[in-house]
Protein backbone atom coordinates (compact mmCIF):
# COMPACT_ATOMS: atom_id res chain seq x y z
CA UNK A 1 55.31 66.77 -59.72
CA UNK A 2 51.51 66.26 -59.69
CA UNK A 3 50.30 63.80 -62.38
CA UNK A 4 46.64 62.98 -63.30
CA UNK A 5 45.84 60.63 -65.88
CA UNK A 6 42.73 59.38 -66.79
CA UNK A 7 41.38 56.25 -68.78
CA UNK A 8 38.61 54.40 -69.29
CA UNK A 9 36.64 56.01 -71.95
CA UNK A 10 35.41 54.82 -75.45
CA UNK A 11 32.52 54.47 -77.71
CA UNK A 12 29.43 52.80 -76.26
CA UNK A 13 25.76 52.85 -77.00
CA UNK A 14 23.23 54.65 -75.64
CA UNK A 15 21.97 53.16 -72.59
CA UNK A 16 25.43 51.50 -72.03
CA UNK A 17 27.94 52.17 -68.87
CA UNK A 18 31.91 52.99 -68.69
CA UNK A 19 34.11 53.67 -65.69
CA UNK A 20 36.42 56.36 -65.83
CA UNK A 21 39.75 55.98 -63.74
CA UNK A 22 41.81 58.94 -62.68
CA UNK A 23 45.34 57.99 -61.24
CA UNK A 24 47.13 60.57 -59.44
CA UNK A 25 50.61 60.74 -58.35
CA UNK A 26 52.72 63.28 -56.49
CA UNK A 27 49.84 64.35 -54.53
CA UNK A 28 47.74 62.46 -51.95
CA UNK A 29 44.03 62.18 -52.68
CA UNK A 30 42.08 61.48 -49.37
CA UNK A 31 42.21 65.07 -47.52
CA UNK A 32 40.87 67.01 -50.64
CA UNK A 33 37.75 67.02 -52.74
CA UNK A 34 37.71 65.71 -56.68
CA UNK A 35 35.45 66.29 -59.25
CA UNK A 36 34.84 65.06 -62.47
CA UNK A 37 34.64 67.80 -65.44
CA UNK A 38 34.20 67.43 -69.01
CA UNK A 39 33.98 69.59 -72.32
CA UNK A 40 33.37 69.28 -76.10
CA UNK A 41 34.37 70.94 -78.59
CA UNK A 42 33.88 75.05 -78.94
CA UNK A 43 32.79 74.73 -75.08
CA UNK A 44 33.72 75.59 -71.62
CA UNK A 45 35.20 72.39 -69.67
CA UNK A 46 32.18 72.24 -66.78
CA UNK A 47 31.81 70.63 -63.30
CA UNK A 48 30.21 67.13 -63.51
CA UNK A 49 30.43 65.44 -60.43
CA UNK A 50 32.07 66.04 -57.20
CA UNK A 51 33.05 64.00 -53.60
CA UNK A 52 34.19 65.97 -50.93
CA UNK A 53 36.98 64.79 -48.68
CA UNK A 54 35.31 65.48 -45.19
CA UNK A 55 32.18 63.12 -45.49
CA UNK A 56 32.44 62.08 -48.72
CA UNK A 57 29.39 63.87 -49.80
CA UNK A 58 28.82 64.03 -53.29
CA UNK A 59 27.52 66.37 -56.02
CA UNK A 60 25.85 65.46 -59.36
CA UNK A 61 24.50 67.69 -61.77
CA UNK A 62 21.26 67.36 -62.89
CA UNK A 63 21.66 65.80 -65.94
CA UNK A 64 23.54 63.03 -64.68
CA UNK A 65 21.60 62.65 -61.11
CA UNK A 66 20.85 58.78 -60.75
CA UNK A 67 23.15 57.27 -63.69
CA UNK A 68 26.86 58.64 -62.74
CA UNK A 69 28.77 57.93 -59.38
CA UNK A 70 31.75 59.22 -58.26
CA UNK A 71 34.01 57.38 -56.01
CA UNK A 72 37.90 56.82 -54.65
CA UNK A 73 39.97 54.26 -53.49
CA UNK A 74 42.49 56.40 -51.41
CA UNK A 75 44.70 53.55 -51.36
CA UNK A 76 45.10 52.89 -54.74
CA UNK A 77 45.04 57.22 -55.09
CA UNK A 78 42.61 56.78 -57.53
CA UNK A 79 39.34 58.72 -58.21
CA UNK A 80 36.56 57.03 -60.08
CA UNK A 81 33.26 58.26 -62.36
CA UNK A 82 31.22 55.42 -63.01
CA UNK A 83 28.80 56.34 -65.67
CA UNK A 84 25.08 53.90 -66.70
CA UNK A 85 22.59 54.69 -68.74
CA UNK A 86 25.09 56.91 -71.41
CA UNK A 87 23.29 59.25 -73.57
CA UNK A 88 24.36 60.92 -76.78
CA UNK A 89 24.57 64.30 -74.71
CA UNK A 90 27.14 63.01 -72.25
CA UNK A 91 29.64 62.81 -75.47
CA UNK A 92 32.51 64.45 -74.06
CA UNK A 93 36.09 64.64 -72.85
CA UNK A 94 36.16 63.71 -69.57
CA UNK A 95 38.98 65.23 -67.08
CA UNK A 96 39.48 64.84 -62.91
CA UNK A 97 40.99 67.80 -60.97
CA UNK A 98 40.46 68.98 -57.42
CA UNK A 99 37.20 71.46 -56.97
CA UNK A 100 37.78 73.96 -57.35
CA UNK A 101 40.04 72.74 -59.70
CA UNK A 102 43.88 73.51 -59.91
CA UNK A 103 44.75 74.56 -63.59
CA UNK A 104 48.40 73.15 -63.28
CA UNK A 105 46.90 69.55 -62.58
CA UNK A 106 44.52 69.24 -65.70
CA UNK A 107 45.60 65.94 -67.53
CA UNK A 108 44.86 64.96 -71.23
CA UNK A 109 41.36 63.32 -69.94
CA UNK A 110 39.37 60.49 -71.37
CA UNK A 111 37.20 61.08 -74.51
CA UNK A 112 33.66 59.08 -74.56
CA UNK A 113 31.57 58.80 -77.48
CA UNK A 114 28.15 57.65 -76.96
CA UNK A 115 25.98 56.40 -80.34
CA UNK A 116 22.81 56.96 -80.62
């Protein structure tokens, strides 16, 4: 059975940093591409970030270009969304899932809360 649960969120101040952690089980990371997603309330859950297995290549949107990175460890079967320079607008529940993502695998994510 395929688990995903992620951790690391919280309430920080703008201009602060968190990591996000997303430990997987049942299912081996390295041969498939991850992503990052999140959603607020009322709203569609949306892509954030991605790394593709191949090359490791990674997406960003454009609103988080130069503050988030996404990584994995594929030893530890972990992906990772380190996150600087937070802004009010990345409030959110954050969630990891393959891209595209598999909607048997979504966890019960990681809120973050960013003050103003």
């Amino acid at each position: 059975q395929v688990q995903l649960v992620e951790s690391g969120g919280g309430l920080v101040q703008a201009g602060g940093s968190l990591r996000l952690s997303c430990a997987v089980s049942g299912l081996t990371i390295w041969y498939l591409t991850w992503a990052w997603y999140r959603q607020t309330p009322g709203k569609e859950r949306t892509l954030v970030a991605r790394l593709r297995w191949m090359d490791n290549d990674a997406f960003y949107i454009d609103s988080v270009k130069g503050r988030f990175t996404i990584t994995k460890d594929n030893a530890k079967n972990t992906i990772y969304l380190q996150m600087n320079s937070l802004k009010p607008e990345d409030t959110a529940t954050y969630f990891c899932n393959e891209d595209p993502p598999d909607d048997e695998y979504w966890g019960q994510g990681t809120q973050v809360t960013v003050s103003s």
